[in-house]
N, C-alpha and C. Protein backbone atom coordinates (compact mmCIF):
# COMPACT_ATOMS: atom_id res chain seq x y z
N UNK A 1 95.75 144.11 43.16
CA UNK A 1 94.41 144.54 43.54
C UNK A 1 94.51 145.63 44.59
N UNK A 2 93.64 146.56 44.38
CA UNK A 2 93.82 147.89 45.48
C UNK A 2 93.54 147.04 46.93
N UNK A 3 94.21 148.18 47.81
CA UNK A 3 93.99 147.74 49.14
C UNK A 3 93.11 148.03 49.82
N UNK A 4 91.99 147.48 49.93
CA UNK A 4 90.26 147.89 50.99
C UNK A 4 90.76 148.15 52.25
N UNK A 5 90.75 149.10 53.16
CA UNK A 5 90.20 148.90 54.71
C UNK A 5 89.11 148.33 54.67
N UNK A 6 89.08 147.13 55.70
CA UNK A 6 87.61 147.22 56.48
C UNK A 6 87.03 146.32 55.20
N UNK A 7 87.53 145.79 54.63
CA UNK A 7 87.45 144.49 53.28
C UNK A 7 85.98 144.15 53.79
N UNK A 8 86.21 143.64 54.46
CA UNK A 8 85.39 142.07 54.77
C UNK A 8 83.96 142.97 56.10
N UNK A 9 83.98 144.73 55.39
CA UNK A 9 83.34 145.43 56.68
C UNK A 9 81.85 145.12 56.54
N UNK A 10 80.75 145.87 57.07
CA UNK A 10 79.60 145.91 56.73
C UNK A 10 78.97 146.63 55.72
N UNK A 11 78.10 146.43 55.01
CA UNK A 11 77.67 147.21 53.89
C UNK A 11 77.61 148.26 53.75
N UNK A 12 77.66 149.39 55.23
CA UNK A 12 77.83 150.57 54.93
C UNK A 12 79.35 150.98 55.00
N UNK A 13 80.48 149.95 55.09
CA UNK A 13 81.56 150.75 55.25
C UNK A 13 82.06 151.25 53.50
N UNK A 14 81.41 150.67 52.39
CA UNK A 14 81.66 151.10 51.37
C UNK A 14 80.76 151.77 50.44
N UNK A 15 81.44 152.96 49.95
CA UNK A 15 80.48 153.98 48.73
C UNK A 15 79.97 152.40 47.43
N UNK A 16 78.96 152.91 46.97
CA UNK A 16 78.73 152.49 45.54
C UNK A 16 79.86 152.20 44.85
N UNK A 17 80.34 153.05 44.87
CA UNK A 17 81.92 153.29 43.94
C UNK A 17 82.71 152.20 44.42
N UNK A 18 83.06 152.46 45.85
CA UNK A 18 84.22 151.60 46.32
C UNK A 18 83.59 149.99 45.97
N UNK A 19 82.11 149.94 46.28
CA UNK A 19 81.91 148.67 46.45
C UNK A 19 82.09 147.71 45.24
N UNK A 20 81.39 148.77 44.00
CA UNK A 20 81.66 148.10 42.13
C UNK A 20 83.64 147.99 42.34
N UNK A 21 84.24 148.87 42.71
CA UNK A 21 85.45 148.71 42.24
C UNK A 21 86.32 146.91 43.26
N UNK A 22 85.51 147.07 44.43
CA UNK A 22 86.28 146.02 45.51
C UNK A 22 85.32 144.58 44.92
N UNK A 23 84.30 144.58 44.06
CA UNK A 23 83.71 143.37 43.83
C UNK A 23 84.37 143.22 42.08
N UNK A 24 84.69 144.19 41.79
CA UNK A 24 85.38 144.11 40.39
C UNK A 24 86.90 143.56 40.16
N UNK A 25 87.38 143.50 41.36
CA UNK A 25 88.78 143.75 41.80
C UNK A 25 88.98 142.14 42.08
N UNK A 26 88.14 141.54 43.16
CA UNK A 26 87.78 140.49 44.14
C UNK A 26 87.82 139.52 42.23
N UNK A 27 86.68 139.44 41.71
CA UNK A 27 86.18 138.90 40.26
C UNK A 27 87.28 138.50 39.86
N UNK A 28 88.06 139.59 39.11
CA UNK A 28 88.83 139.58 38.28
C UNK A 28 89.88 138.83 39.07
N UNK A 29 90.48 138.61 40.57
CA UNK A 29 91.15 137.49 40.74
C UNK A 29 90.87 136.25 40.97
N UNK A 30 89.38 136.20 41.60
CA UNK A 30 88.79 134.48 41.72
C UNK A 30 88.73 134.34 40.20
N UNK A 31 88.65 134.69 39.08
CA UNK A 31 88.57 134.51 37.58
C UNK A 31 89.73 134.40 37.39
N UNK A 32 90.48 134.54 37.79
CA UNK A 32 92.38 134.17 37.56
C UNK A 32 92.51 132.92 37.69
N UNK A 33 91.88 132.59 39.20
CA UNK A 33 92.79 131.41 39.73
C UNK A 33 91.50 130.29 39.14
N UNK A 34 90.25 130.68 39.01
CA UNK A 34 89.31 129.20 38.73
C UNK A 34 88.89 128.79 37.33
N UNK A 35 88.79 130.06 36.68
CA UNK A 35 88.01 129.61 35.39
C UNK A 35 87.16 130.02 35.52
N UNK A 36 86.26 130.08 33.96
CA UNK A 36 84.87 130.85 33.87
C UNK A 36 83.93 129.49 34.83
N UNK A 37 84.30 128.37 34.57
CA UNK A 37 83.00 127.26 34.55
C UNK A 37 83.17 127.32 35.98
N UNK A 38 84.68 127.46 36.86
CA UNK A 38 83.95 127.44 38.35
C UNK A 38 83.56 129.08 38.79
N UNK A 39 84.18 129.53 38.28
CA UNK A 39 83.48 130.86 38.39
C UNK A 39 82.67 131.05 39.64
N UNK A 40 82.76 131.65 40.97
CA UNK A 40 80.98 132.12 41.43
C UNK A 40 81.07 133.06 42.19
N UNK A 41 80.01 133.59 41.66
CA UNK A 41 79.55 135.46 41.92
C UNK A 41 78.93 135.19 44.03
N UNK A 42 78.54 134.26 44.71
CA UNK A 42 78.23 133.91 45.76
C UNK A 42 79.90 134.18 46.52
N UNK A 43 81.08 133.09 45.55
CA UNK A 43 82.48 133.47 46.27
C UNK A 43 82.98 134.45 46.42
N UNK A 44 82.64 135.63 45.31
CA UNK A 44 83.04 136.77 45.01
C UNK A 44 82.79 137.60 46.38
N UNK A 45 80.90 137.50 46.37
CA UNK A 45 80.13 137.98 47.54
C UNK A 45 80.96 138.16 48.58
N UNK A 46 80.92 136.74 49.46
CA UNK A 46 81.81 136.44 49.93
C UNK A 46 82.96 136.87 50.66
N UNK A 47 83.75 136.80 49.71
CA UNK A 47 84.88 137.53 50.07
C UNK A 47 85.12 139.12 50.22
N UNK A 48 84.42 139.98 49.73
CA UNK A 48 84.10 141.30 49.70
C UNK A 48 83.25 141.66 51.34
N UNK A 49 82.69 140.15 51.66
CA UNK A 49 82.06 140.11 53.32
C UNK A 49 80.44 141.09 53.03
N UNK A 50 79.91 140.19 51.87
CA UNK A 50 78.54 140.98 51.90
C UNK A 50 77.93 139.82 50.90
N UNK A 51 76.37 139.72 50.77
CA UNK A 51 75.62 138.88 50.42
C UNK A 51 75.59 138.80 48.72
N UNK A 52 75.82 137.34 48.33
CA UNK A 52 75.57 137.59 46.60
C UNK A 52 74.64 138.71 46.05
N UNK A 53 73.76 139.12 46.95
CA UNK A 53 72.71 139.91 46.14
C UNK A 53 73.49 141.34 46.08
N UNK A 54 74.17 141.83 46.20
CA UNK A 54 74.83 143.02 46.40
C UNK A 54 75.41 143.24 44.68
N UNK A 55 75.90 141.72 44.10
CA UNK A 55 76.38 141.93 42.87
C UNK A 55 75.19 142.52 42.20
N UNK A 56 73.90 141.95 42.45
CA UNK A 56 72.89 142.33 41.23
C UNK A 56 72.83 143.50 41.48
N UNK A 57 72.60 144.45 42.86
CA UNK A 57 72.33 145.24 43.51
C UNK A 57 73.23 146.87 42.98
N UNK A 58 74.31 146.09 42.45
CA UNK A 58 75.99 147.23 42.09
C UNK A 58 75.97 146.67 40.48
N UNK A 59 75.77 145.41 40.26
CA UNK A 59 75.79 145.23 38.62
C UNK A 59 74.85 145.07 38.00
N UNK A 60 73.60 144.76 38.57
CA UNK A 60 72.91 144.37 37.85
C UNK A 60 72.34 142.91 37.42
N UNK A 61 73.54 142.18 37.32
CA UNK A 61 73.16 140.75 37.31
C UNK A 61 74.81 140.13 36.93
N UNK A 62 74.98 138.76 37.26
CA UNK A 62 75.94 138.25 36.94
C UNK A 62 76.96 138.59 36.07
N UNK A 63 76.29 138.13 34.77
CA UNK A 63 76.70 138.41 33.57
C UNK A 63 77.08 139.93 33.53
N UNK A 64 76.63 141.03 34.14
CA UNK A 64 77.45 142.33 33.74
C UNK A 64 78.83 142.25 34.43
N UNK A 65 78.67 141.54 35.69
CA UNK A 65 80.26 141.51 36.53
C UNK A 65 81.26 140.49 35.56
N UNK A 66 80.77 139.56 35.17
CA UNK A 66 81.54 138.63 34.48
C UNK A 66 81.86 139.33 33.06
N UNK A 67 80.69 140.18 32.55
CA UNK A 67 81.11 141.26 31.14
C UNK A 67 82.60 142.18 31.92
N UNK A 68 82.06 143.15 32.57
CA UNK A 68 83.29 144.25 33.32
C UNK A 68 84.56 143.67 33.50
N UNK A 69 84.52 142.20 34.10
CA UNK A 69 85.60 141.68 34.63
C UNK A 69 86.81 141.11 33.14
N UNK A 70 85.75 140.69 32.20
CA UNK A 70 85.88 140.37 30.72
C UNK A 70 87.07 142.09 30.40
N UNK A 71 86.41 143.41 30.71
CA UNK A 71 86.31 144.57 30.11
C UNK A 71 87.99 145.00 30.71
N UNK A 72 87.97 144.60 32.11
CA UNK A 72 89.36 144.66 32.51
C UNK A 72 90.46 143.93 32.26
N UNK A 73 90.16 142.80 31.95
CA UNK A 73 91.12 141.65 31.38
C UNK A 73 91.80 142.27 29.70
N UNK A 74 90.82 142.77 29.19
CA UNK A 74 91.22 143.79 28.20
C UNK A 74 92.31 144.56 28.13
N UNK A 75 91.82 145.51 28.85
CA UNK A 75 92.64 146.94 29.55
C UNK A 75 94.08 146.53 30.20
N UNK A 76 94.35 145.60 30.53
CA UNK A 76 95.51 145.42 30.60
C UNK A 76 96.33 144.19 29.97
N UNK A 77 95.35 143.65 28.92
CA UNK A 77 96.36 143.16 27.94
C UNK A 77 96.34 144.59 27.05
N UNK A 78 95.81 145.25 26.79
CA UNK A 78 96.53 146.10 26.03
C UNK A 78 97.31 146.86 26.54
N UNK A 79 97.49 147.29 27.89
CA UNK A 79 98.38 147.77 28.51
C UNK A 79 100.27 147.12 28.16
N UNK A 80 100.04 145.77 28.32
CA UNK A 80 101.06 144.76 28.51
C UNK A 80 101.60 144.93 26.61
N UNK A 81 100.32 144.95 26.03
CA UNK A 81 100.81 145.12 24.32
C UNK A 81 101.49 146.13 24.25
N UNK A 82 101.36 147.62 24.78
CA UNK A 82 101.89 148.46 24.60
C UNK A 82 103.28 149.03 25.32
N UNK A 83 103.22 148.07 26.39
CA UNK A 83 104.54 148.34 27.00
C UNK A 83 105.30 147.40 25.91
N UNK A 84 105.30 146.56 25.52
CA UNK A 84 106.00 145.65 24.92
C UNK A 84 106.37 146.41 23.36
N UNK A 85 105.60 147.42 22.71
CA UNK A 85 105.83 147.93 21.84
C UNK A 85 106.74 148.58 22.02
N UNK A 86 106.43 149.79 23.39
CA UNK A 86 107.34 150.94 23.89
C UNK A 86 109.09 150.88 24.25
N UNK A 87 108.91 148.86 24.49
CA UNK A 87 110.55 148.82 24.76
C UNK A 87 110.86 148.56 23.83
N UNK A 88 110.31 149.06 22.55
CA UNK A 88 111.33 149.80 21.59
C UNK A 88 111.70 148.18 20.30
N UNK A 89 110.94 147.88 20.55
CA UNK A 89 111.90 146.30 19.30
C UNK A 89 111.39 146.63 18.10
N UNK A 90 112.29 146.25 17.10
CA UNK A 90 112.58 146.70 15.34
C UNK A 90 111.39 146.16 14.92
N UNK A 91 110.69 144.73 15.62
CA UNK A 91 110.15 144.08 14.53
C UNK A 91 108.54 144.14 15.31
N UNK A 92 108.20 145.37 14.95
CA UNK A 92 107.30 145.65 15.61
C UNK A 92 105.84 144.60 15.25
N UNK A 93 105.30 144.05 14.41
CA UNK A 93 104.41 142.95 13.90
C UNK A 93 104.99 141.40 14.76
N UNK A 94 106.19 141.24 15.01
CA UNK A 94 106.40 140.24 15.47
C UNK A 94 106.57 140.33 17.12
N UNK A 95 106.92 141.59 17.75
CA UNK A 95 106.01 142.10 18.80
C UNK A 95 104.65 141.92 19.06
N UNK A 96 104.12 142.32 18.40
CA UNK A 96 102.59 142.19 18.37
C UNK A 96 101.70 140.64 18.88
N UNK A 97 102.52 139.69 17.53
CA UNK A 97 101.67 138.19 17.86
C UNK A 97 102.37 138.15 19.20
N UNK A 98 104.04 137.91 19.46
CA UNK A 98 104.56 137.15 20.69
C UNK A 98 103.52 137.89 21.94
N UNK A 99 102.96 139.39 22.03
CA UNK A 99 102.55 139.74 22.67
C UNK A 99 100.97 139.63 22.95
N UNK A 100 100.46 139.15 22.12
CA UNK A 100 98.80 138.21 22.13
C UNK A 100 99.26 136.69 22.79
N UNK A 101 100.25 136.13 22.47
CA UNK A 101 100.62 134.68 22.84
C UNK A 101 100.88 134.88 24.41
N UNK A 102 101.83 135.68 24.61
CA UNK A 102 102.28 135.95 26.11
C UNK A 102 101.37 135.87 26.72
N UNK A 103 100.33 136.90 26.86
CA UNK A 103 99.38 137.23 27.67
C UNK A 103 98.63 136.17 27.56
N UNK A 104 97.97 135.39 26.84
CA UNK A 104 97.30 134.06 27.11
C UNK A 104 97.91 133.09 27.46
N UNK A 105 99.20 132.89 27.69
CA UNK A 105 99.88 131.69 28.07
C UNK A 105 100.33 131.96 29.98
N UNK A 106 100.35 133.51 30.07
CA UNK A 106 100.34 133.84 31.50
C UNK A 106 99.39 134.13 31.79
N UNK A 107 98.13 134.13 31.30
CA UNK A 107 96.70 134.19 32.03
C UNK A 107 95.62 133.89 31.80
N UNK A 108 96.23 132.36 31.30
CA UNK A 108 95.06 131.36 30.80
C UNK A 108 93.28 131.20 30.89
N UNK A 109 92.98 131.62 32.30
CA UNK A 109 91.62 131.60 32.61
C UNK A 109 90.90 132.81 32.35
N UNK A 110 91.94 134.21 32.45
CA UNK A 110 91.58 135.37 31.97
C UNK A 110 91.40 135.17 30.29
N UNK A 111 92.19 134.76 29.98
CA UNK A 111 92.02 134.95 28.16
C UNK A 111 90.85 133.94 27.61
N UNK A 112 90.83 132.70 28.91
CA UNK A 112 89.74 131.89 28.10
C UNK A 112 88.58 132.63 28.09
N UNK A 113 88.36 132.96 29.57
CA UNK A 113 86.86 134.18 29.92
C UNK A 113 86.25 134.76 28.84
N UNK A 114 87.34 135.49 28.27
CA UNK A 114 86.47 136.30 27.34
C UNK A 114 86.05 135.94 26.10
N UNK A 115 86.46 134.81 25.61
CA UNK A 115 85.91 133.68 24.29
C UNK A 115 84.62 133.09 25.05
N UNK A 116 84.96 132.41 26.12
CA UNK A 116 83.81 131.28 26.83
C UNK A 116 82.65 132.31 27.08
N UNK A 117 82.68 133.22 27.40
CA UNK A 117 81.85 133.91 28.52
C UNK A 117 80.63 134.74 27.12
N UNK A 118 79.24 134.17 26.53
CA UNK A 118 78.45 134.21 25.82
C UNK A 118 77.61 135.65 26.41
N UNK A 119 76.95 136.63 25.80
CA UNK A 119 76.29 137.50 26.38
C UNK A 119 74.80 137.78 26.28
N UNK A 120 74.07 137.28 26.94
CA UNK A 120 72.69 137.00 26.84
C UNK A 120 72.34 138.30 25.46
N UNK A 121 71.49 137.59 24.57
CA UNK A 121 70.88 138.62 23.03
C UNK A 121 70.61 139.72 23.62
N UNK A 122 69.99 140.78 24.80
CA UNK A 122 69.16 141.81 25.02
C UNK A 122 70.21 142.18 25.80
N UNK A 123 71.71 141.46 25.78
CA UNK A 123 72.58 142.42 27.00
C UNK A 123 73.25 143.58 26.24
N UNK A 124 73.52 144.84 26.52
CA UNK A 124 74.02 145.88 25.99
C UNK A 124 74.92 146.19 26.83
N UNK A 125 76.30 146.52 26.15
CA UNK A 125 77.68 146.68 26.97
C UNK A 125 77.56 147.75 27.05
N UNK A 126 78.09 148.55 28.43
CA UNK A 126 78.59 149.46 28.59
C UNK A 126 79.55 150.25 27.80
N UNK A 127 79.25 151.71 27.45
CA UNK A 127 80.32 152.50 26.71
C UNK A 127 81.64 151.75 27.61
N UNK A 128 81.87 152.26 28.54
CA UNK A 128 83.44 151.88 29.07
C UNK A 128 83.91 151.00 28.76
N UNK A 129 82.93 149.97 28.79
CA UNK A 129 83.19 148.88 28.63
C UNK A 129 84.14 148.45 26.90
N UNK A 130 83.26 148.72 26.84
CA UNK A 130 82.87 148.68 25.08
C UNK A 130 84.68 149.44 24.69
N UNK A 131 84.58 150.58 25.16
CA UNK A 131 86.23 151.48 24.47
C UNK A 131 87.21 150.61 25.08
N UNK A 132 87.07 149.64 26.20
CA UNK A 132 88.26 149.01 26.82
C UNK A 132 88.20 147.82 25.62
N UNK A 133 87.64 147.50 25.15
CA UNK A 133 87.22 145.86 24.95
C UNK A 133 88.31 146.36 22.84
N UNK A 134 87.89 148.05 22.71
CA UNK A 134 88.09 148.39 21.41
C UNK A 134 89.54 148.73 21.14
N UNK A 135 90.24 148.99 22.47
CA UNK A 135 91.68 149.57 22.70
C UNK A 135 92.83 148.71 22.20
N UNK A 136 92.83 147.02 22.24
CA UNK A 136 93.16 146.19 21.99
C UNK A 136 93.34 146.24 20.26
N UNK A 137 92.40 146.11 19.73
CA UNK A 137 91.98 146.18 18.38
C UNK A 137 92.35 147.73 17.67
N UNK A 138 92.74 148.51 18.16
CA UNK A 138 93.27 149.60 17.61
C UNK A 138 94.28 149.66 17.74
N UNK A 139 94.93 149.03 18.73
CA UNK A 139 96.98 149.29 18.49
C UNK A 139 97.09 148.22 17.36
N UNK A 140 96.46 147.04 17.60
CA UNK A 140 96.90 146.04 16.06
C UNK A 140 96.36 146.72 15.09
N UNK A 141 95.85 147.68 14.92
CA UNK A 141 95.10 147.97 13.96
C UNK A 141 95.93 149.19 13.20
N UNK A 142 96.90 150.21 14.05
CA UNK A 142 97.45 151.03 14.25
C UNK A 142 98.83 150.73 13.76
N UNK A 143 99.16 149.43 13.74
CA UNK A 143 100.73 148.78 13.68
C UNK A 143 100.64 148.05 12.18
N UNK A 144 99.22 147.60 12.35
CA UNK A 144 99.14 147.43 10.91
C UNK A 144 99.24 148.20 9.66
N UNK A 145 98.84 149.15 10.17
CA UNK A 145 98.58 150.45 8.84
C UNK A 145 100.26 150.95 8.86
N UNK A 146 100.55 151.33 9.78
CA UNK A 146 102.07 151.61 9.94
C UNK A 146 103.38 150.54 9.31
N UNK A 147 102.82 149.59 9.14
CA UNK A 147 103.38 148.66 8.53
C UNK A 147 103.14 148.57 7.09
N UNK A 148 102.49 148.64 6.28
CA UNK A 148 101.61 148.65 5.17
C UNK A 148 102.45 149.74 4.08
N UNK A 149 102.77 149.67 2.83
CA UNK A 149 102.57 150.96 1.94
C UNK A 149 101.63 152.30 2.46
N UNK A 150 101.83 153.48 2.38
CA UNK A 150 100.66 154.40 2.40
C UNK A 150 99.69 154.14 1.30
N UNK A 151 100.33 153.65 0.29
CA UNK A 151 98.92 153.61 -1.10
C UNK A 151 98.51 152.14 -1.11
N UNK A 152 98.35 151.39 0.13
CA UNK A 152 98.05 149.98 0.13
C UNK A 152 96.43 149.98 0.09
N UNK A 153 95.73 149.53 -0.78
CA UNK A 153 94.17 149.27 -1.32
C UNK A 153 94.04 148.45 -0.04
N UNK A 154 94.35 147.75 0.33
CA UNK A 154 94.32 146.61 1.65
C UNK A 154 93.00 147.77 2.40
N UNK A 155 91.61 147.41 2.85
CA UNK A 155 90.89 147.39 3.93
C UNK A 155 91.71 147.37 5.39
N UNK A 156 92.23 148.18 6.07
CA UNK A 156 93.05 147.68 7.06
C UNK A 156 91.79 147.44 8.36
N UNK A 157 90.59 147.60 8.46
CA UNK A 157 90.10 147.61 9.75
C UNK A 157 89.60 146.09 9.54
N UNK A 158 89.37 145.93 8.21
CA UNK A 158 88.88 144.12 8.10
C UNK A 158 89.75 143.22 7.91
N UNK A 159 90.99 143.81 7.19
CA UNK A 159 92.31 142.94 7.34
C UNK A 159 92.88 143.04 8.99
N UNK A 160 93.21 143.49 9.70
CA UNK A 160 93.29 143.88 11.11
C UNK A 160 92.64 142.83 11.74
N UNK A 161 91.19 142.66 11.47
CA UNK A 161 90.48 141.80 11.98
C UNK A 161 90.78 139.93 11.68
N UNK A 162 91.02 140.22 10.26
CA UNK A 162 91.00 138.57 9.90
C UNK A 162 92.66 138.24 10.45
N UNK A 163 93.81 139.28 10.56
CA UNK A 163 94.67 138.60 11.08
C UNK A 163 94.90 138.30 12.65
N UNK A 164 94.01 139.27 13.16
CA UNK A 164 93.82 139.05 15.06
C UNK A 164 93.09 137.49 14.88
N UNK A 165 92.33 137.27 14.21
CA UNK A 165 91.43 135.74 13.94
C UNK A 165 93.01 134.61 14.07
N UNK A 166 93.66 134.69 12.79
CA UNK A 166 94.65 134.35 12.74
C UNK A 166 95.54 133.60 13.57
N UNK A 167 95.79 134.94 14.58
CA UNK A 167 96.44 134.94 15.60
C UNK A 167 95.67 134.19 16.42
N UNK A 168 94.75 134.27 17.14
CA UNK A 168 93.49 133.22 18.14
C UNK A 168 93.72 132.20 17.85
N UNK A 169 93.81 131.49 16.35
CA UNK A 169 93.47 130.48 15.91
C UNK A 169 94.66 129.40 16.80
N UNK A 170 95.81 130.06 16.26
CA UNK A 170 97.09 129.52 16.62
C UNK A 170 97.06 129.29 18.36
N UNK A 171 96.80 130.35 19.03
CA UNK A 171 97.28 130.42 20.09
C UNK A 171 96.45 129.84 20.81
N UNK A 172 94.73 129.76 20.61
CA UNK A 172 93.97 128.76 21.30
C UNK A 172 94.43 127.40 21.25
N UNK A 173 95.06 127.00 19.97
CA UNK A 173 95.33 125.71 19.84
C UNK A 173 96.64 125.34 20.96
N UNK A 174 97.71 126.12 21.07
CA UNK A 174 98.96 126.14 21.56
C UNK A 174 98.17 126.16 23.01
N UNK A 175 97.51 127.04 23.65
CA UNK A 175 97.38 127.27 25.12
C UNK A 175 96.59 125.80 25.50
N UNK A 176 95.33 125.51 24.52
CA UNK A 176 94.91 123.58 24.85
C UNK A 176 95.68 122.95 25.35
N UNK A 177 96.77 122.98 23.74
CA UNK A 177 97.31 121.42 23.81
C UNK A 177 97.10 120.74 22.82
N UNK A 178 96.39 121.74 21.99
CA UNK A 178 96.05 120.59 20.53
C UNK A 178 96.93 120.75 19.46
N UNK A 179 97.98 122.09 19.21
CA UNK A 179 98.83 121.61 18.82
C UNK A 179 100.22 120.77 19.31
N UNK A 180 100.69 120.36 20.33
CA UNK A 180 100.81 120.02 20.59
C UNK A 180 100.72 118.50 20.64
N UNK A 181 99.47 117.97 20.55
CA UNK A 181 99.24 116.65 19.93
C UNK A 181 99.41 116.57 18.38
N UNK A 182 99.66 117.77 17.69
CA UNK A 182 99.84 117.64 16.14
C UNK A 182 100.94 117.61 15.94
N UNK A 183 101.81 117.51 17.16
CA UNK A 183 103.09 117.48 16.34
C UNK A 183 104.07 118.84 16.12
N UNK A 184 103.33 119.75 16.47
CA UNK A 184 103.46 121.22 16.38
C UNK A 184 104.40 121.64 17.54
N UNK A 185 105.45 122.11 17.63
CA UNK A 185 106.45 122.60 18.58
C UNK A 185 106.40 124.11 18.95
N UNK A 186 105.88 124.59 17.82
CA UNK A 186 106.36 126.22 17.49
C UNK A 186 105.16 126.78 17.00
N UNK A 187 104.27 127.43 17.42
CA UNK A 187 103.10 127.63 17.28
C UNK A 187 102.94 129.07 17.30
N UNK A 188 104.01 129.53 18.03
CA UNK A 188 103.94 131.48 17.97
C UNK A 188 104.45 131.51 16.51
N UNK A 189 105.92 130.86 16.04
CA UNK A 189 106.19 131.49 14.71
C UNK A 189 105.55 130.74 13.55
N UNK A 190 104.95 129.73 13.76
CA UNK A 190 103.92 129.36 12.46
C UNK A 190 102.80 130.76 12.42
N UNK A 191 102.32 131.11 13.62
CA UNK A 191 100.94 132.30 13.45
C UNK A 191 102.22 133.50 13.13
N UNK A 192 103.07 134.11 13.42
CA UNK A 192 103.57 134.92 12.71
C UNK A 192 104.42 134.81 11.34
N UNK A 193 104.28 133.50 10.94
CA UNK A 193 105.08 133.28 9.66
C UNK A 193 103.27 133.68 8.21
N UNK A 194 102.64 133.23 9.11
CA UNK A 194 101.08 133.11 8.37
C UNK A 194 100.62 134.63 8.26
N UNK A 195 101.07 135.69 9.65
CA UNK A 195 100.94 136.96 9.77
C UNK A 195 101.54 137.47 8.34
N UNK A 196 102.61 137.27 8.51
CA UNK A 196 103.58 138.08 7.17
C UNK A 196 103.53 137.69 6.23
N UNK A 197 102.75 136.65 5.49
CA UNK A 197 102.49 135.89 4.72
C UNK A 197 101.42 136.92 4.39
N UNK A 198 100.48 137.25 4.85
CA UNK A 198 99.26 137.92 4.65
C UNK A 198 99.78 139.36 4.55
N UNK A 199 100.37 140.34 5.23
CA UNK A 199 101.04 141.41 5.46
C UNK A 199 101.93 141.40 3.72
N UNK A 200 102.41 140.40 3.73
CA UNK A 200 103.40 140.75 2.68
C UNK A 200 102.78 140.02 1.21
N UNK A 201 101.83 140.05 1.08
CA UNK A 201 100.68 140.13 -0.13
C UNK A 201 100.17 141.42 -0.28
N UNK A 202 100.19 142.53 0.61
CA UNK A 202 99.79 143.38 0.81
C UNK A 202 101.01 144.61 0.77
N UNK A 203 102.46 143.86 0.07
CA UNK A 203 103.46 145.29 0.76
C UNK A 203 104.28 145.67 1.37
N UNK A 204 104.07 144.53 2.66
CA UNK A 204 104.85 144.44 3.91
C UNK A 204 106.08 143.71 3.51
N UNK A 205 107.45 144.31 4.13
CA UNK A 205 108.61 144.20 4.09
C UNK A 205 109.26 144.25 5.31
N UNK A 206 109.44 143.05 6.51
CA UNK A 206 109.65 142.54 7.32
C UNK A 206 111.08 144.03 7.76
N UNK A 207 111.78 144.61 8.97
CA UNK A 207 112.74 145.22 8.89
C UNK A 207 113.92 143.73 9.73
């Protein structure tokens, strides 16, 4: 998290700017360590050393800080996807799932957030928001096609989609605990054995 002078200062020691970025910053780690359900925008306050109303005041209302904070949790799992691509491994699809699994198994309350966290019907995301939330979904989407025949009939933006599903399915269960009670040991390579299973109906030829 960047380093504030004067953190905990009075309301004028920070711009607009500084203040969305030091209450965005603050979020996104009390959302680390508690969970969406203890979640609170008052602790956030708080700790930034200024009154809950400041969130509505810079966001608007709860739910946009808890959306943004959602928007950054993004941005650097795809960050983490793409470094993981960049160091270069052969089996680039099996990169991919271990690297959806990783990141939810090291940042459990972050990855639950953004499933748990519902967005009132009349809320409208921010563009930024919105391209961070889409960045994710285009490198799988990107690795997929690259993987694929060039003359593959395969839909890749809806196939893309049903195998990121795929992938969730497995790994929500693994991060619970419910596979786990099934008996299930190995839960990353069952969702990537199911990946290539689907991939290779389509073409795909594992390297």
């Amino acid at each position: 998290m960047p380093d504030y002078p004067g953190r905990m200062g009075r309301r004028s020691d920070h711009t607009r700017e500084e203040l969305h970025e030091l209450l965005l910053s603050l979020g996104h780690d009390l959302l680390a360590q508690t969970g969406l359900a203890r979640f609170s925008g008052r602790e956030v306050a708080k700790q930034a050393g200024y009154s809950v109303g400041t969130i509505y005041n810079v966001f608007g209302s709860l739910d946009h800080l808890i959306a943004a904070i959602n928007s950054r949790t993004f941005a650097l799992w795809a960050d983490q996807l793409r470094a993981r691509l960049d160091a270069g491994e052969r089996d680039r699809i099996g990169a991919l799932v271990a690297g959806y699994f990783a990141f939810a198994q090291e940042n459990p309350h972050l990855w639950s957030a953004i499933y748990e966290h519902h967005l009132p019907a009349d809320f409208t995301l921010p563009d930024a928001d919105t391209a961070q939330r889409e960045a994710l979904t285009r490198i799988v989407e990107g690795e997929v096609r690259a993987a694929l025949p060039a003359d593959t009939p395969a839909a890749i933006p809806r196939l893309t989609r049903s195998l990121i599903a795929v992938v969730h399915g497995h790994c929500s269960l693994a991060v619970t605990g419910s596979f786990a009670l099934m008996g299930v040991d190995d839960p990353l390579d069952c969702a990537l054995a199911r990946v290539r299973e689907v991939l290779g109906a389509h073409g795909y030829a594992p390297r």
